[in-house]
C-alpha atoms as a PDB file:
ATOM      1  CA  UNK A   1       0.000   0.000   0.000  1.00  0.00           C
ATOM      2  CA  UNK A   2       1.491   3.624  -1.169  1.00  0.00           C
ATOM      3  CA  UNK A   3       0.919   6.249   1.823  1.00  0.00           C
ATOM      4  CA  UNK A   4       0.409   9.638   0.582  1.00  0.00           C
ATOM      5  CA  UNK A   5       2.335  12.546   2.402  1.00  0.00           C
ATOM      6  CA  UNK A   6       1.728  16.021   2.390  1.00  0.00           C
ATOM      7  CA  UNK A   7       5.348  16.830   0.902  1.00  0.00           C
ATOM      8  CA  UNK A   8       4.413  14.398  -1.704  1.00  0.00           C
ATOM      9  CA  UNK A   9       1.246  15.837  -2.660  1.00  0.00           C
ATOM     10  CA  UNK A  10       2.802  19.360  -2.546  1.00  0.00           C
ATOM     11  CA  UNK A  11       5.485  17.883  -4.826  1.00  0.00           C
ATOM     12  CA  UNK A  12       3.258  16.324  -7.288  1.00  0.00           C
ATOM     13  CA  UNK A  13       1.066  19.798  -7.470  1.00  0.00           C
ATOM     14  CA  UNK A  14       4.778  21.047  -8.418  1.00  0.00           C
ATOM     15  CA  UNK A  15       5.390  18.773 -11.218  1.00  0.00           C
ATOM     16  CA  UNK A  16       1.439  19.451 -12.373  1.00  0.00           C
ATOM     17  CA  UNK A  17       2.180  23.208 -12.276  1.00  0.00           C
ATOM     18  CA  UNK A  18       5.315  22.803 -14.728  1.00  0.00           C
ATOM     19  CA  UNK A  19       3.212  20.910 -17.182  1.00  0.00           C
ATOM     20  CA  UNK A  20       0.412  22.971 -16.897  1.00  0.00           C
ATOM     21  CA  UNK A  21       3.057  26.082 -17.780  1.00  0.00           C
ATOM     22  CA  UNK A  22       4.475  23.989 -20.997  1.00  0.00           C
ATOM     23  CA  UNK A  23       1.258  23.020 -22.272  1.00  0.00           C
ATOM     24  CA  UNK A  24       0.250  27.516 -22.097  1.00  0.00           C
ATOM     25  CA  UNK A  25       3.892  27.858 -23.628  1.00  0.00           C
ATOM     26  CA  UNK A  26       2.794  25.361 -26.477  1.00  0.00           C
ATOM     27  CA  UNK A  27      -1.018  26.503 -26.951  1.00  0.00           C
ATOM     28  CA  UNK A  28       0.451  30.428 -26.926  1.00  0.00           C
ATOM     29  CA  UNK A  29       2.349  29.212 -30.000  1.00  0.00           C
ATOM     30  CA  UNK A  30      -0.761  27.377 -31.823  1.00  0.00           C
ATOM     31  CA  UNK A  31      -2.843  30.203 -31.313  1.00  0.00           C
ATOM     32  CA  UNK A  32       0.144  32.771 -32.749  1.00  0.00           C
ATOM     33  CA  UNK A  33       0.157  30.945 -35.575  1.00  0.00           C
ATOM     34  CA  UNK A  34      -3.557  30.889 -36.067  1.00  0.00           C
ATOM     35  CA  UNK A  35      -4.192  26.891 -35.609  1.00  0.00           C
ATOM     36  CA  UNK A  36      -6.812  27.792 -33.046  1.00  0.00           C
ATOM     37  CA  UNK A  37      -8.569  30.623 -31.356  1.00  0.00           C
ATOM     38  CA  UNK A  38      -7.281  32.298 -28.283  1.00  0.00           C
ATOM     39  CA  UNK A  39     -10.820  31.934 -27.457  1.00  0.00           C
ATOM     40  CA  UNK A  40     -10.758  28.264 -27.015  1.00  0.00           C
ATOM     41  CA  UNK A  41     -11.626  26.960 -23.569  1.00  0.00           C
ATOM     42  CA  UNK A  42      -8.021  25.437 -23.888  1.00  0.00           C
ATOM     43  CA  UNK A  43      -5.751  28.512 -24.162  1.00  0.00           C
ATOM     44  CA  UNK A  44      -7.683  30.272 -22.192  1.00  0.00           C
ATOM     45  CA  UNK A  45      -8.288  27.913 -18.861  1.00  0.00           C
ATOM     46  CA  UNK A  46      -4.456  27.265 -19.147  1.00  0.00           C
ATOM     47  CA  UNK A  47      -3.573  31.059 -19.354  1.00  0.00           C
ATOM     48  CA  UNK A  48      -6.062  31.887 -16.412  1.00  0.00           C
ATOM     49  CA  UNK A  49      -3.908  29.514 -14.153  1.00  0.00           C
ATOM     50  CA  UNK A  50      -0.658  30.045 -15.428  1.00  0.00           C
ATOM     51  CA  UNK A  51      -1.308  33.802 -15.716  1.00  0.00           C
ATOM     52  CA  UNK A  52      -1.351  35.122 -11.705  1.00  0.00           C
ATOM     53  CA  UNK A  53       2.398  33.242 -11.402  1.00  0.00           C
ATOM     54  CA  UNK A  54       3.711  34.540 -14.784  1.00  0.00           C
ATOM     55  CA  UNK A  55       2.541  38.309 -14.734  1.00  0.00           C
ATOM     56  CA  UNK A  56       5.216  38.961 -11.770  1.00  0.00           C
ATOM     57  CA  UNK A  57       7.995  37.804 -13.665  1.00  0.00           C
ATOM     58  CA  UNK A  58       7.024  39.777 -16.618  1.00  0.00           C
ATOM     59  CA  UNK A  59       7.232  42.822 -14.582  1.00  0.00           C
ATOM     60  CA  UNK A  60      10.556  42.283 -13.022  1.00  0.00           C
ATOM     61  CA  UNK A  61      11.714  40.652 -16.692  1.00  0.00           C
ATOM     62  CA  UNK A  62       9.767  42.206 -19.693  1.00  0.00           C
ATOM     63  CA  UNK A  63      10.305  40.413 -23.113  1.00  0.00           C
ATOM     64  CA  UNK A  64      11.410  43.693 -24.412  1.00  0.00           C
ATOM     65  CA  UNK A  65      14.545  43.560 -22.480  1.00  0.00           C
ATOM     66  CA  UNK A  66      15.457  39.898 -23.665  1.00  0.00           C
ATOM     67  CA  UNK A  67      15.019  40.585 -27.418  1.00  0.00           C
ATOM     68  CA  UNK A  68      11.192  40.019 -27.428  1.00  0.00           C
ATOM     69  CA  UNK A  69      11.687  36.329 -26.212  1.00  0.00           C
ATOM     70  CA  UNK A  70       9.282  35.583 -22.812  1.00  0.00           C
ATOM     71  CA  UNK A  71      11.285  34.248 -20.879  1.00  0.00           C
ATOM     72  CA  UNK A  72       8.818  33.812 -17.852  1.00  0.00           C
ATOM     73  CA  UNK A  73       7.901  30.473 -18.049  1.00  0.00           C
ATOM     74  CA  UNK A  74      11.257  29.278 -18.008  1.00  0.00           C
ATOM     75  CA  UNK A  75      12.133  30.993 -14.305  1.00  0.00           C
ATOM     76  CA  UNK A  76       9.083  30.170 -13.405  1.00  0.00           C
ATOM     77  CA  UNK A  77       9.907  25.952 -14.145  1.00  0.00           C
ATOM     78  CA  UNK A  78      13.557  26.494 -13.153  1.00  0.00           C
ATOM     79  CA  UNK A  79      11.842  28.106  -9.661  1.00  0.00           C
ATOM     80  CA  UNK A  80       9.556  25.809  -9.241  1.00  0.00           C
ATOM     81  CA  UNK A  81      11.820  22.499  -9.937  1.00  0.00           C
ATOM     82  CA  UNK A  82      14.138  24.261  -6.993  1.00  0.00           C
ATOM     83  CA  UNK A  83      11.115  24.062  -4.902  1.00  0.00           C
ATOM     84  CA  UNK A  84      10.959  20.785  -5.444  1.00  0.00           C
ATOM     85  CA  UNK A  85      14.238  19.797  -4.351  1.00  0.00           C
ATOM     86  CA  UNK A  86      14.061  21.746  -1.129  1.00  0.00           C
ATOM     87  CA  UNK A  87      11.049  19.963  -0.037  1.00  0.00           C
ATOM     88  CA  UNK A  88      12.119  16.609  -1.543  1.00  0.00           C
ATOM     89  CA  UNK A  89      10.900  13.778  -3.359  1.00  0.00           C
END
């Protein structure tokens, strides 16, 4: 039997998070290049979450200051994967 811990379940919300991030990085794309409608319940539920953790990077790290290229999502995985080795797993 497989006991569930609270620094597991924290750590598996973690890992959820950073695919939830690369699927918005991929769907931003297909919308851009007009394979779907940034009104699709897709884009759209992804950006909502991803969105509130995002936006603060932005701020700090606008894309116009790294040659246009977002490079949010990235600190935001590379934060969150820290995260994850402080509390273990």
């Amino acid at each position: 039997m497989h006991t569930i811990t609270t620094t597991g379940l924290i750590w598996q919300a973690l890992n959820l998070l950073t695919w939830v991030i690369i699927l918005d990085v991929i769907f931003t794309w297909v919308v851009y290049l007009g394979k779907m409608s940034s009104y699709h319940p897709i884009p759209k539920t992804l950006h909502s979450i991803t969105s509130p953790l995002l936006d603060p990077i932005r701020k700090v790290l606008p894309a116009y200051r790294t040659g246009g290229l977002d490079l949010s999502p990235m600190i935001l995985i590379m934060l969150l994967r820290v995260l994850q080795g402080v509390i273990g797993g």
